[in-house]
Protein backbone atom coordinates (compact mmCIF):
# COMPACT_ATOMS: atom_id res chain seq x y z
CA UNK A 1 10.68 -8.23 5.71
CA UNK A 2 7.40 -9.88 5.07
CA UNK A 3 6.35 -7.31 2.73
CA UNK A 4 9.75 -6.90 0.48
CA UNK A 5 9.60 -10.86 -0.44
CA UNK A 6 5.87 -10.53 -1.38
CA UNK A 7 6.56 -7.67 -3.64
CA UNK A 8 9.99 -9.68 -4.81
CA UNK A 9 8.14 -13.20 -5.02
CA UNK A 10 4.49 -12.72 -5.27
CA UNK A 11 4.12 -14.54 -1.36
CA UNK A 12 5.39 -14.40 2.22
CA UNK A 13 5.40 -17.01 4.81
CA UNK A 14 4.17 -14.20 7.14
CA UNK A 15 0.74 -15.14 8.51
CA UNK A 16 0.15 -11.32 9.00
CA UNK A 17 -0.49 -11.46 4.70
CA UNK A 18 -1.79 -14.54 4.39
CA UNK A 19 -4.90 -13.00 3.29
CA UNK A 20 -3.08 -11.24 0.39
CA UNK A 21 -1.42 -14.15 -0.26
CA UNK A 22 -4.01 -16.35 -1.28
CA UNK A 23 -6.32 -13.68 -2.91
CA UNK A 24 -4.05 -13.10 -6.64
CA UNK A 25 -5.96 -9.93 -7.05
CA UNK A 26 -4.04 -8.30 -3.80
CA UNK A 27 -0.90 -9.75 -5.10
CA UNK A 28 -1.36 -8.57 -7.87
CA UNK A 29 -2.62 -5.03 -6.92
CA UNK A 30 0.21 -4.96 -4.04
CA UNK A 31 2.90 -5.62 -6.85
CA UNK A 32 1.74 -3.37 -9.27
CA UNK A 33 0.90 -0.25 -6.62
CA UNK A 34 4.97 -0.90 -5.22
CA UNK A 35 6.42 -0.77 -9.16
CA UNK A 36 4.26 2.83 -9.64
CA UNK A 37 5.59 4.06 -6.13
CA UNK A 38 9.45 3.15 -6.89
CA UNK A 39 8.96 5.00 -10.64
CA UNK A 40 7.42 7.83 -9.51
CA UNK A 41 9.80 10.85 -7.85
CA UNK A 42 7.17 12.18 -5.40
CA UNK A 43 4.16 11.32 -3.71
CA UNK A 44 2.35 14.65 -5.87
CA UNK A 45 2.70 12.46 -9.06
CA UNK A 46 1.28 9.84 -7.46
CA UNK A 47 -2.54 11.59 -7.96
CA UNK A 48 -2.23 10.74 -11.61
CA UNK A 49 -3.27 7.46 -10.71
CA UNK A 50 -6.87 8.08 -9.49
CA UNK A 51 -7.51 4.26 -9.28
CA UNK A 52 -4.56 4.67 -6.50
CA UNK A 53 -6.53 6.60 -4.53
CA UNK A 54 -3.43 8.57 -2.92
CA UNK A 55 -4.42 10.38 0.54
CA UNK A 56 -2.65 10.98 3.63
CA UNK A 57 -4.03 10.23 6.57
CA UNK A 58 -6.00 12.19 9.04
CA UNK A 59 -5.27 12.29 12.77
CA UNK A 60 -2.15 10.19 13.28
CA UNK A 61 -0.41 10.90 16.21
CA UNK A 62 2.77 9.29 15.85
CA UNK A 63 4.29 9.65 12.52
CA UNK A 64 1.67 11.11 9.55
CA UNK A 65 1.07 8.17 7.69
CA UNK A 66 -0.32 8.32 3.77
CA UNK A 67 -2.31 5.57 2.17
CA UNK A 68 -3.16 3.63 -1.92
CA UNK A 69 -5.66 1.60 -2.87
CA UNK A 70 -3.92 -1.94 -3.98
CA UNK A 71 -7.20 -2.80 -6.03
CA UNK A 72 -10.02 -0.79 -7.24
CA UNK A 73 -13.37 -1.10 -5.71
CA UNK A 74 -11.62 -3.14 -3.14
CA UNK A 75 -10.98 -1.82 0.47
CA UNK A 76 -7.60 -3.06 1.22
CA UNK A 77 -4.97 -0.07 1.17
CA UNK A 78 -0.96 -0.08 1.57
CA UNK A 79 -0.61 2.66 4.24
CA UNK A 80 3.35 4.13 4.68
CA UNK A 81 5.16 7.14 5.80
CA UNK A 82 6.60 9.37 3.62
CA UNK A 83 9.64 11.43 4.04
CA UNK A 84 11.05 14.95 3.15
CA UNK A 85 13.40 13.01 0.72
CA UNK A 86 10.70 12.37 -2.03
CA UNK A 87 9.24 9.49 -2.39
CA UNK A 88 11.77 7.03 0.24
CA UNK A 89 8.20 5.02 1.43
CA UNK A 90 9.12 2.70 4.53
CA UNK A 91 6.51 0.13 3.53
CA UNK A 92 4.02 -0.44 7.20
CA UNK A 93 0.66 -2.87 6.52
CA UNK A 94 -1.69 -3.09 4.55
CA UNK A 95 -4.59 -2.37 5.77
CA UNK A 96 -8.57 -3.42 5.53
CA UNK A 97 -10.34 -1.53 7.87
CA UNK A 98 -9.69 1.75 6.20
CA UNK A 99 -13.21 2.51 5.32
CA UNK A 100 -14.85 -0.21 7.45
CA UNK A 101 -14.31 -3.84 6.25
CA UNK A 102 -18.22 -4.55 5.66
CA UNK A 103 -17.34 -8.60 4.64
């Protein structure tokens, strides 16, 4: 899975994140918002983090879907689905047009 080497490697061959990719920032962000989400036991201690920016997501009709910020005052988030198991996050896009990607 695209997403599982970028986290392991710091890239993907995946043209889906080949934004992410070349922007070290996203890495970065993307890396460091995976390592808080694997320590932590629940999504509740995920609000801690206010530079996360934890929510979950309004008006999702298949599965409820929950969303972090990957870098402050930028608008790409990592959105995922969370389960009644704690904190087992299947990991689903990462997203830029959250709040309207004004680029």
């Amino acid at each position: 899975m695209a997403l599982s080497e970028l986290y392991e490697t710091g890239k993907t061959k995946d043209r889906k994140y080949k934004q992410v990719c070349k922007n070290k920032k996203l890495a970065d962000g993307y890396i460091r918002v995976v390592k808080i989400m694997c320590e932590v036991e629940s999504t509740e201690d995920l609000k801690p983090f206010s530079f996360l920016h934890y929510e979950k997501l309004k008006h999702q009709h298949d599965e409820p879907r929950s969303s972090v910020r990957l870098v402050n005052g930028m608008v790409e988030r990592l959105l995922f689905v969370e389960t009644e198991d704690g904190i087992e996050v299947e990991l689903l896009e990462i997203d830029s047009t959250h709040y309207g990607n004004k680029k």
